[in-house]
C-alpha atoms as a PDB file:
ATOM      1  CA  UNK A   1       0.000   0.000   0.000  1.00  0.00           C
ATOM      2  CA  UNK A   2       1.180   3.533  -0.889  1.00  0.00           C
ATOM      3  CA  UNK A   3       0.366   6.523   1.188  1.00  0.00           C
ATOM      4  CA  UNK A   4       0.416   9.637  -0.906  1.00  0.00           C
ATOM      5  CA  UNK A   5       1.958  13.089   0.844  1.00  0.00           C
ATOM      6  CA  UNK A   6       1.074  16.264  -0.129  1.00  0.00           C
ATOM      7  CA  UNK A   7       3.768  18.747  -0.174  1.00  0.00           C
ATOM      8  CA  UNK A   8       1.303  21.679   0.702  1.00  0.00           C
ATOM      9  CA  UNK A   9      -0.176  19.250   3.639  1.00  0.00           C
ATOM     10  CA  UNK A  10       3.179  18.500   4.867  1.00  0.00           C
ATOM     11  CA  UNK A  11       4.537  21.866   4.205  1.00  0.00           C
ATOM     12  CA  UNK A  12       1.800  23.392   6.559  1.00  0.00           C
ATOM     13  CA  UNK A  13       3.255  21.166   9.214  1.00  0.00           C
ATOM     14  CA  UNK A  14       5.949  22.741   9.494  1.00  0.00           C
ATOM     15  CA  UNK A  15       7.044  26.822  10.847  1.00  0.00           C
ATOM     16  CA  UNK A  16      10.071  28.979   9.713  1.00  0.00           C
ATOM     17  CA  UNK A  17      13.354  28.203  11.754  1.00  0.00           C
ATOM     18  CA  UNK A  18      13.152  31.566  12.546  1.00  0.00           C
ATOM     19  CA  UNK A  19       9.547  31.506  13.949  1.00  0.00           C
ATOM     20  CA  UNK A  20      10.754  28.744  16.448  1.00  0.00           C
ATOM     21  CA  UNK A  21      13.972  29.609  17.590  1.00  0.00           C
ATOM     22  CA  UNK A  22      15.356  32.162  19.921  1.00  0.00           C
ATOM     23  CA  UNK A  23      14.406  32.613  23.590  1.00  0.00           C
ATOM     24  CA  UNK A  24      13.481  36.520  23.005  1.00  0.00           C
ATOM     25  CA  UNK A  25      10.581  35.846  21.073  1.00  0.00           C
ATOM     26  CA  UNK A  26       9.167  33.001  23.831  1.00  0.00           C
ATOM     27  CA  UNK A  27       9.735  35.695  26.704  1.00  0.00           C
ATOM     28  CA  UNK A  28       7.451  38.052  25.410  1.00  0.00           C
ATOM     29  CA  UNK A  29       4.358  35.368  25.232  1.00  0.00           C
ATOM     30  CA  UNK A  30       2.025  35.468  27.971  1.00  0.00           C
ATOM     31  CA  UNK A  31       1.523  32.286  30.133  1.00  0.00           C
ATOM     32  CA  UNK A  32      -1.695  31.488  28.426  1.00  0.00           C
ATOM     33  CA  UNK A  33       0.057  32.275  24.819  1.00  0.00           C
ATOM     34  CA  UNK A  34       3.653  29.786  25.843  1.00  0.00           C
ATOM     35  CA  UNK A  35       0.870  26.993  26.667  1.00  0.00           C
ATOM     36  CA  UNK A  36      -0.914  27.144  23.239  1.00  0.00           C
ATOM     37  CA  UNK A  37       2.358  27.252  21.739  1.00  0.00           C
ATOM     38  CA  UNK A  38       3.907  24.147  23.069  1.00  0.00           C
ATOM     39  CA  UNK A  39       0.864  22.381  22.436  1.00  0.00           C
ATOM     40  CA  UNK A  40       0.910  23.459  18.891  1.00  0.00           C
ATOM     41  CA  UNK A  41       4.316  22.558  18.058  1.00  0.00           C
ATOM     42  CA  UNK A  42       4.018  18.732  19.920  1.00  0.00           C
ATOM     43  CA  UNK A  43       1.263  18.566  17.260  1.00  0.00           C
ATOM     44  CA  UNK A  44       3.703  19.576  14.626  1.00  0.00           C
ATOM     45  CA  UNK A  45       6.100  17.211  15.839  1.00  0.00           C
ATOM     46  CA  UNK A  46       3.755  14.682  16.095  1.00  0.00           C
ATOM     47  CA  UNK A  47       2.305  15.462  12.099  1.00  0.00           C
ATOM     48  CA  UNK A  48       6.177  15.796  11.247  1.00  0.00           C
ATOM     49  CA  UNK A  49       6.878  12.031  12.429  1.00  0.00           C
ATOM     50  CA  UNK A  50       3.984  10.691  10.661  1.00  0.00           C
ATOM     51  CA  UNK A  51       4.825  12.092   7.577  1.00  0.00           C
ATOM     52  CA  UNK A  52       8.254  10.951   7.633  1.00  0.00           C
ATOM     53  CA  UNK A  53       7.047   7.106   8.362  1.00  0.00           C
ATOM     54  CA  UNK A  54       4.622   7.662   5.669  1.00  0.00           C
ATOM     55  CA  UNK A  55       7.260   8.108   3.617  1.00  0.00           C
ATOM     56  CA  UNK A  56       9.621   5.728   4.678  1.00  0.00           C
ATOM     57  CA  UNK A  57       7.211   2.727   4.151  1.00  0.00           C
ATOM     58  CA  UNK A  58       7.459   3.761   0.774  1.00  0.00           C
ATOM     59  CA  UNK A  59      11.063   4.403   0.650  1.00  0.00           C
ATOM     60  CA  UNK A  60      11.340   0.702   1.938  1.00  0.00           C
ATOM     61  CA  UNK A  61       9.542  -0.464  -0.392  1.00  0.00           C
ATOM     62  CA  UNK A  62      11.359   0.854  -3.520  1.00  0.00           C
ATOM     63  CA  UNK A  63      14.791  -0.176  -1.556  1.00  0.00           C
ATOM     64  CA  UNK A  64      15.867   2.861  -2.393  1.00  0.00           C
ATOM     65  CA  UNK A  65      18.460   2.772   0.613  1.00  0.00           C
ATOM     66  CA  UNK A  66      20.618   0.940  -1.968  1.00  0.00           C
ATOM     67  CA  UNK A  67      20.823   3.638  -4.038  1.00  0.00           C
ATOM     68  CA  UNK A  68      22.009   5.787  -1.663  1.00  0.00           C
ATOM     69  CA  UNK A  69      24.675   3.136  -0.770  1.00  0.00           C
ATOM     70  CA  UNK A  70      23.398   1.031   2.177  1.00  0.00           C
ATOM     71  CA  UNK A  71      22.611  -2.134   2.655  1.00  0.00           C
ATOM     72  CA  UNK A  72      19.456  -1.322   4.794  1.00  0.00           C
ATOM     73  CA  UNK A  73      17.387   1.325   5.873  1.00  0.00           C
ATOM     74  CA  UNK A  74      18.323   1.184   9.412  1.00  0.00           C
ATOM     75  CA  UNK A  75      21.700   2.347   7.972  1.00  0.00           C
ATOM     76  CA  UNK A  76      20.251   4.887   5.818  1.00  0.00           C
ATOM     77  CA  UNK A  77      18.644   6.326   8.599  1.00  0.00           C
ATOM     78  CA  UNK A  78      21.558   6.170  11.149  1.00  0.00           C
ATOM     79  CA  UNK A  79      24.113   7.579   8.617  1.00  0.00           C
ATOM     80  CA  UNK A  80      22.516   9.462   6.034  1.00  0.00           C
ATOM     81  CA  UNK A  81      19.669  10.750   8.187  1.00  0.00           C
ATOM     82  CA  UNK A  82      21.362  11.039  11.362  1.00  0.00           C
ATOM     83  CA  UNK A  83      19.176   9.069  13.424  1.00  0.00           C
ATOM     84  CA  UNK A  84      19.728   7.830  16.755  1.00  0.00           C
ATOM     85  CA  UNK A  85      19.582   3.797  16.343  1.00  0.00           C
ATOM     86  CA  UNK A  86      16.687   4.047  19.343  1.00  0.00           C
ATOM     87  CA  UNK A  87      14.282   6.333  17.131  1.00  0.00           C
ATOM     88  CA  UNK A  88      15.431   4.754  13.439  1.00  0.00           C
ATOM     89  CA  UNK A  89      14.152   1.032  15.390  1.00  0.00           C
ATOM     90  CA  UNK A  90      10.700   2.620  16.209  1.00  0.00           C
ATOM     91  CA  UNK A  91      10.391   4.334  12.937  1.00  0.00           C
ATOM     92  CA  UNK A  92      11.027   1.059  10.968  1.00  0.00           C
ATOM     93  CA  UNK A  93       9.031  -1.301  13.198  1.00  0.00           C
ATOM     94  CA  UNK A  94       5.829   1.507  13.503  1.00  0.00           C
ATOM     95  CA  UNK A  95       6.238   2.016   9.479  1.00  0.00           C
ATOM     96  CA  UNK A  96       6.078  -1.521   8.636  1.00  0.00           C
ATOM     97  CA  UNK A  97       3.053  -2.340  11.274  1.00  0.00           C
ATOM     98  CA  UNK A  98       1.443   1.152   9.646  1.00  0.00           C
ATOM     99  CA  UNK A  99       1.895  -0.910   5.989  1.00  0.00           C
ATOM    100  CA  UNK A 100      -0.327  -3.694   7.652  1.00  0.00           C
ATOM    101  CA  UNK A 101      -2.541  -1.651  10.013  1.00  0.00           C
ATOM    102  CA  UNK A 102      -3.328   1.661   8.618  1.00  0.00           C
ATOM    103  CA  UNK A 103      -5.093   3.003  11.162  1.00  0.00           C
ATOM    104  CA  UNK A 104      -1.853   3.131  13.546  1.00  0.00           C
ATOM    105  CA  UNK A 105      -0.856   5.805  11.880  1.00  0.00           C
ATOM    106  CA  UNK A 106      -4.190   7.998  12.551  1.00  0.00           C
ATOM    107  CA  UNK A 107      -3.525   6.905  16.024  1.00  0.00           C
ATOM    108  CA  UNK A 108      -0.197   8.641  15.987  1.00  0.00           C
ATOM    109  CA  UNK A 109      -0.905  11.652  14.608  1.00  0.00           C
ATOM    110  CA  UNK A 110      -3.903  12.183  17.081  1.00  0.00           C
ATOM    111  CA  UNK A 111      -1.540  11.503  19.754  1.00  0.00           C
ATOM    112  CA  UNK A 112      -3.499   8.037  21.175  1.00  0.00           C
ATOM    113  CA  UNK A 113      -0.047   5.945  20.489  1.00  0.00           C
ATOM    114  CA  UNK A 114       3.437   7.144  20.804  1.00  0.00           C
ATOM    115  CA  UNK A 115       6.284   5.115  18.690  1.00  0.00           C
ATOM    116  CA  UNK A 116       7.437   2.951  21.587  1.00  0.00           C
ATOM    117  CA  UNK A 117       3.818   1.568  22.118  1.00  0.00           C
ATOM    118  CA  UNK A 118       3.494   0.374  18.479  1.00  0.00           C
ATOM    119  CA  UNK A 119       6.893  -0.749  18.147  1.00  0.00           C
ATOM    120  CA  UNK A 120       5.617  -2.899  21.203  1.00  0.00           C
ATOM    121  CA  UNK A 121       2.492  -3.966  20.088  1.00  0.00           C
ATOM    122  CA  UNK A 122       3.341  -4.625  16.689  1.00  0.00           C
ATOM    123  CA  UNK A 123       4.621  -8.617  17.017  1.00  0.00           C
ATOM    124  CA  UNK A 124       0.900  -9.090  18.780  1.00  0.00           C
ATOM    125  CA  UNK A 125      -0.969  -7.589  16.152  1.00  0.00           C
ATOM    126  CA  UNK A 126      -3.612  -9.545  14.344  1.00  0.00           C
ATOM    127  CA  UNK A 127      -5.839  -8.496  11.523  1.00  0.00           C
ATOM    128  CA  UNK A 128      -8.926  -9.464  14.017  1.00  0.00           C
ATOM    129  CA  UNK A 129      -7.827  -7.445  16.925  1.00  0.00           C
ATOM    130  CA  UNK A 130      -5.220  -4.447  15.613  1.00  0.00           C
ATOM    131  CA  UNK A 131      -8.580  -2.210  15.861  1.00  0.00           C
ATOM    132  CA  UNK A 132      -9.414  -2.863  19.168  1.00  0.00           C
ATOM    133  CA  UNK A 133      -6.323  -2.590  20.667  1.00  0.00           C
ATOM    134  CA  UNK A 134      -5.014  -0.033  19.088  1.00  0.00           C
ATOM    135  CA  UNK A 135      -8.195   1.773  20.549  1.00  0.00           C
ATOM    136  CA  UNK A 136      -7.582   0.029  23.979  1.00  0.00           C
ATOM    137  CA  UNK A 137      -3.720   0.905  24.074  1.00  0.00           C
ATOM    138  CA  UNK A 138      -4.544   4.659  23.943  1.00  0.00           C
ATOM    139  CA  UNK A 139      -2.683   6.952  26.327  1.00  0.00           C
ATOM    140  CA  UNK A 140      -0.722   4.225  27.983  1.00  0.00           C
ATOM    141  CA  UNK A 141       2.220   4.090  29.493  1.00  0.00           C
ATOM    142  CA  UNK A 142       4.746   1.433  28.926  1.00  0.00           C
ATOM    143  CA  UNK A 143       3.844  -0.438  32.016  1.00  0.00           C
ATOM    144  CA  UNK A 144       0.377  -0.527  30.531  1.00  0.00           C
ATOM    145  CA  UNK A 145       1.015  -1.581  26.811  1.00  0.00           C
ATOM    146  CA  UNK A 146       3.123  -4.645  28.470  1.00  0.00           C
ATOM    147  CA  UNK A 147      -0.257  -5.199  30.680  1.00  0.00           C
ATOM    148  CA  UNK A 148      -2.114  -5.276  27.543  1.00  0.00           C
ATOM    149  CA  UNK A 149       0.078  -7.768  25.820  1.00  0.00           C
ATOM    150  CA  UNK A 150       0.026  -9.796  28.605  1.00  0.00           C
ATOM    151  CA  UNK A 151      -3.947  -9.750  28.055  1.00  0.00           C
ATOM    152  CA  UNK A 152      -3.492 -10.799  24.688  1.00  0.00           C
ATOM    153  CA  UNK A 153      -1.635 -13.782  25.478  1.00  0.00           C
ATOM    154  CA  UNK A 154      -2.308 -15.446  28.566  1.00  0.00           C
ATOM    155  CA  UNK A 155       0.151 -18.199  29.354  1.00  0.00           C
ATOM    156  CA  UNK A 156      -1.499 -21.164  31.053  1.00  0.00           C
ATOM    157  CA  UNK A 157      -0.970 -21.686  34.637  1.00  0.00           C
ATOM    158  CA  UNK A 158       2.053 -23.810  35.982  1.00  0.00           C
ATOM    159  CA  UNK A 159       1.436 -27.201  36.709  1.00  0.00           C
ATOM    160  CA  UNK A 160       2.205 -28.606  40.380  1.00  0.00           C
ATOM    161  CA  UNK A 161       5.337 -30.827  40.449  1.00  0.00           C
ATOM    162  CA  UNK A 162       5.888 -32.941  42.685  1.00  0.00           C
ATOM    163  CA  UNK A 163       9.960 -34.005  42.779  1.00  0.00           C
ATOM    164  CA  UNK A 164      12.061 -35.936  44.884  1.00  0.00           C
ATOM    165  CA  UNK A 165      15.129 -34.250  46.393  1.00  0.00           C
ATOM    166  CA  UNK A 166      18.160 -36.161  46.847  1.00  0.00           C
ATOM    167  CA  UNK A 167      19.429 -35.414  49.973  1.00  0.00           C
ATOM    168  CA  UNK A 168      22.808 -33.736  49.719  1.00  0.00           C
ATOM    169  CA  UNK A 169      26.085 -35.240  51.762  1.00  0.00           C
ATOM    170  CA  UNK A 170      26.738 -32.431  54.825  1.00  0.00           C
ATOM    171  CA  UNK A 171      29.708 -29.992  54.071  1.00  0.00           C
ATOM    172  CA  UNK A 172      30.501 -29.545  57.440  1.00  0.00           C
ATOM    173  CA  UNK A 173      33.839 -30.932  58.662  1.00  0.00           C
ATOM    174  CA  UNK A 174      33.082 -34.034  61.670  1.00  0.00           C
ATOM    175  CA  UNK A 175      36.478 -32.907  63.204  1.00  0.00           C
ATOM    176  CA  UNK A 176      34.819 -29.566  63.959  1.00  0.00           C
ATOM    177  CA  UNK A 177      31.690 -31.483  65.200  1.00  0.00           C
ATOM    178  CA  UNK A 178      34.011 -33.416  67.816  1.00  0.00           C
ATOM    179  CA  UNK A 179      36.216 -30.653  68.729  1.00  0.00           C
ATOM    180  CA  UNK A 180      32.605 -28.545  69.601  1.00  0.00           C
ATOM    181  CA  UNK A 181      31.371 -31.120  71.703  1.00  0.00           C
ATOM    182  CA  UNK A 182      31.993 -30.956  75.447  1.00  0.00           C
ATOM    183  CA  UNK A 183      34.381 -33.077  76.902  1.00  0.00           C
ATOM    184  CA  UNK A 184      33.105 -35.119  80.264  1.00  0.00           C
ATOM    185  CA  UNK A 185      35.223 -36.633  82.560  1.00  0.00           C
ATOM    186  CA  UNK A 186      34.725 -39.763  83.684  1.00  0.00           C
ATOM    187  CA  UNK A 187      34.497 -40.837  87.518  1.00  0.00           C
ATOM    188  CA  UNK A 188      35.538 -44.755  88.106  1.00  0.00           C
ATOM    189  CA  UNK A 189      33.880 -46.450  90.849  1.00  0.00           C
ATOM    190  CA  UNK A 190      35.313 -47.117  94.198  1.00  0.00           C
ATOM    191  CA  UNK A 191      35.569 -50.835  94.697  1.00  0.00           C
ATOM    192  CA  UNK A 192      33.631 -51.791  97.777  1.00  0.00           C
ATOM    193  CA  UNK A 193      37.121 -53.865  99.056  1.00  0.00           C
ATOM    194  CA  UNK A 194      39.351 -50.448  98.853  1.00  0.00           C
ATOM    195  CA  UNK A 195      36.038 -48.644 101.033  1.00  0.00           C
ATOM    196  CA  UNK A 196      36.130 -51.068 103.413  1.00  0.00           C
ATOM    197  CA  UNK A 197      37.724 -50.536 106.944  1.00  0.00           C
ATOM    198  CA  UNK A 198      38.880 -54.149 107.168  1.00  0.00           C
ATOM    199  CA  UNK A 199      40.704 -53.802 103.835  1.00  0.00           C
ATOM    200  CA  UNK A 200      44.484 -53.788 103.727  1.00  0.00           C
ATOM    201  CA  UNK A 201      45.985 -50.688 104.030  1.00  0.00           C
ATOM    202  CA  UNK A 202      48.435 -49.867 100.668  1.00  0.00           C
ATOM    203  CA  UNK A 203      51.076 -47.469 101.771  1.00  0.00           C
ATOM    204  CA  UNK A 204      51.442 -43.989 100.090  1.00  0.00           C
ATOM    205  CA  UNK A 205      54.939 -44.044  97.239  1.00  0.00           C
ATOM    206  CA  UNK A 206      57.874 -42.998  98.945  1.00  0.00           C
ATOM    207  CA  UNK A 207      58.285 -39.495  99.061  1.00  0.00           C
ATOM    208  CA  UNK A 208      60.956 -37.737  96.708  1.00  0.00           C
ATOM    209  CA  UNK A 209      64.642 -37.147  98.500  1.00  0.00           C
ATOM    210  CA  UNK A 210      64.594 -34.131 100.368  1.00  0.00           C
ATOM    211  CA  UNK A 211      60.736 -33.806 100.144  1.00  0.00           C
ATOM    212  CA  UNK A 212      58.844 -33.850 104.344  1.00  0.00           C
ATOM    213  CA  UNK A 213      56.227 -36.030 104.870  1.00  0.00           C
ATOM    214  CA  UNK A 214      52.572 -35.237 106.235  1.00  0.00           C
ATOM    215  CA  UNK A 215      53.666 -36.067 109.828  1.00  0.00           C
ATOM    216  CA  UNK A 216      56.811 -33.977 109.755  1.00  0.00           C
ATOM    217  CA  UNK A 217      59.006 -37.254 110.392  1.00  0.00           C
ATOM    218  CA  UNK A 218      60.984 -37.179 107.316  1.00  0.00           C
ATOM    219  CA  UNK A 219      63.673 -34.964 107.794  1.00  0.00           C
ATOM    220  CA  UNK A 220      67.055 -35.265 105.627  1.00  0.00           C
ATOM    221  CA  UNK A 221      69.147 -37.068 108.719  1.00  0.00           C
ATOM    222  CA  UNK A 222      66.455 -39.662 108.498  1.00  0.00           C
ATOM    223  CA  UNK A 223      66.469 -40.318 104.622  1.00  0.00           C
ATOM    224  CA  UNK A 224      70.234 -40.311 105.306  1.00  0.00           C
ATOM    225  CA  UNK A 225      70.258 -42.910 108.096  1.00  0.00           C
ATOM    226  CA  UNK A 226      68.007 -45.137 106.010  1.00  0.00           C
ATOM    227  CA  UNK A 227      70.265 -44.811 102.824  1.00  0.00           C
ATOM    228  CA  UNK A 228      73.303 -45.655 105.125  1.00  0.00           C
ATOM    229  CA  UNK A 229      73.537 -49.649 105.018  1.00  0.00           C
ATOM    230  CA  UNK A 230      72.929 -49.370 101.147  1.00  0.00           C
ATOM    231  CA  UNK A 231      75.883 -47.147 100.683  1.00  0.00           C
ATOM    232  CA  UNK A 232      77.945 -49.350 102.533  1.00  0.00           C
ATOM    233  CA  UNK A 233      77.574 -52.297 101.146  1.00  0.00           C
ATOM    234  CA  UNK A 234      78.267 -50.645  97.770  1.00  0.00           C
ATOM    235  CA  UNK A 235      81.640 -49.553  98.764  1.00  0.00           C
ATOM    236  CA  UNK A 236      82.389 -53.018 100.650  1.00  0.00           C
ATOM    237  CA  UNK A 237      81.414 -54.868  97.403  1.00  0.00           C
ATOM    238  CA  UNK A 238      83.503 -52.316  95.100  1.00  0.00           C
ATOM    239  CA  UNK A 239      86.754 -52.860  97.239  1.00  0.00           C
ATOM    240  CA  UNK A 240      86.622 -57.168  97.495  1.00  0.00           C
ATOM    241  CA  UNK A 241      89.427 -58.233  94.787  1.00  0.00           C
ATOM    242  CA  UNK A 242      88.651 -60.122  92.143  1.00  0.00           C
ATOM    243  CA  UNK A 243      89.655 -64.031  92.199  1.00  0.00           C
ATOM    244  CA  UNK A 244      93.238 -64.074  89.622  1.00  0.00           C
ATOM    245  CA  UNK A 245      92.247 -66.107  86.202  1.00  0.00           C
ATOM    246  CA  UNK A 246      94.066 -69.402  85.494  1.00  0.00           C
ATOM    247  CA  UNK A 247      96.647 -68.653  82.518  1.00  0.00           C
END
């Protein structure tokens, strides 16, 4: 489908650079005069971007990127046209929905879609519903195009599974499990033989040389008296000569 462009209709879009620039001329509008100003020039903008996708459906159509020396129009209009790659992607996906849909393009110029919502809507886009959502999708923000899309195709509820876990061997070191535990002490039990009164009595080891006993009685000239006959009979056995061998 061709759309046809008028250049008096798109001419009339547009006001002399000097009409729109410079900050002296907005400074002497009143309040009331700035509003109907911005207004009017959003419309322009608005009328300028539809007749520039107008024509680019029909610039895509004769390829006519090629002759210009690209291999696409997406670099026609980043290079030649100076395009960010953001607003060429929306201008290519909303001028090849508006070759479909028509009406998207009425939608834009009244201001009801904006080039991000039809560059969104366009993959969901039937010829039995493009009418009435492009009449539902009207004003929205982002958030609510993606709500609408998720209207127009419901995925089907989860099904409940049911698995079996295998139970995963414990990371945690058994040394550091032992080492945390408290350590108790264990008590033996007192044979009833060493409690009894009538059992023998087992003598306390000697105490160490030079060390006093509980009842005061071992003093160092006693240890000494009792070492005596041992020492003796050391020396005595050291000084008895030896029996001569035979030869």
């Amino acid at each position: 489908m061709t759309y046809s462009v008028t250049w008096p209709r798109y001419c009339g879009l547009m006001e002399p650079v000097s009409n729109l620039s410079g900050d002296a001329g907005c400074g002497l509008l009143s309040d009331d005069e700035l509003v109907e100003r911005v207004k009017h020039l959003a419309a322009c903008e608005r009328r300028a971007s539809v007749a520039l996708i107008r024509s680019l459906v029909e610039f895509d159509t004769r390829r006519l990127y090629l002759r210009e020396g690209c291999s696409s129009l997406f670099g026609y209009c980043t290079h030649v046209l100076h395009l960010s790659e953001g607003s060429t992607y929306n201008r290519i996906e909303t001028a090849r929905a508006a070759r479909r849909y028509p009406g998207i393009l009425d939608a834009l110029e009244r201001g009801d879609l904006t080039l991000t919502a039809v560059r969104m809507l366009a993959p969901h886009l039937t010829s039995e519903n493009h009418a009435a959502v492009i009449v539902a999708a009207a004003h929205r923000s982002k958030q609510g195009i993606q709500e609408l899309i998720a209207t127009l195709n419901p995925r089907p509820e989860a099904p409940t599974i049911i698995r079996r876990v295998t139970p995963q061997p414990s990371k945690v070191d058994p040394r550091r499990i032992l080492a945390a535990e408290p350590k108790h002490e264990q008590t033996l039990p007192i044979s009833t033989a060493a409690a009894s009164p009538s059992a023998h009595h087992i003598s306390p080891p000697a105490a160490p040389y030079g060390s006093a006993t509980e009842d005061g009685a071992g003093s160092l000239d006693a240890q000494v008296d009792a070492r005596r006959p041992l020492v003796s009979s050391s020396i005595t056995s050291r000084r008895t000569p030896r029996a001569a061998r035979p030869r």
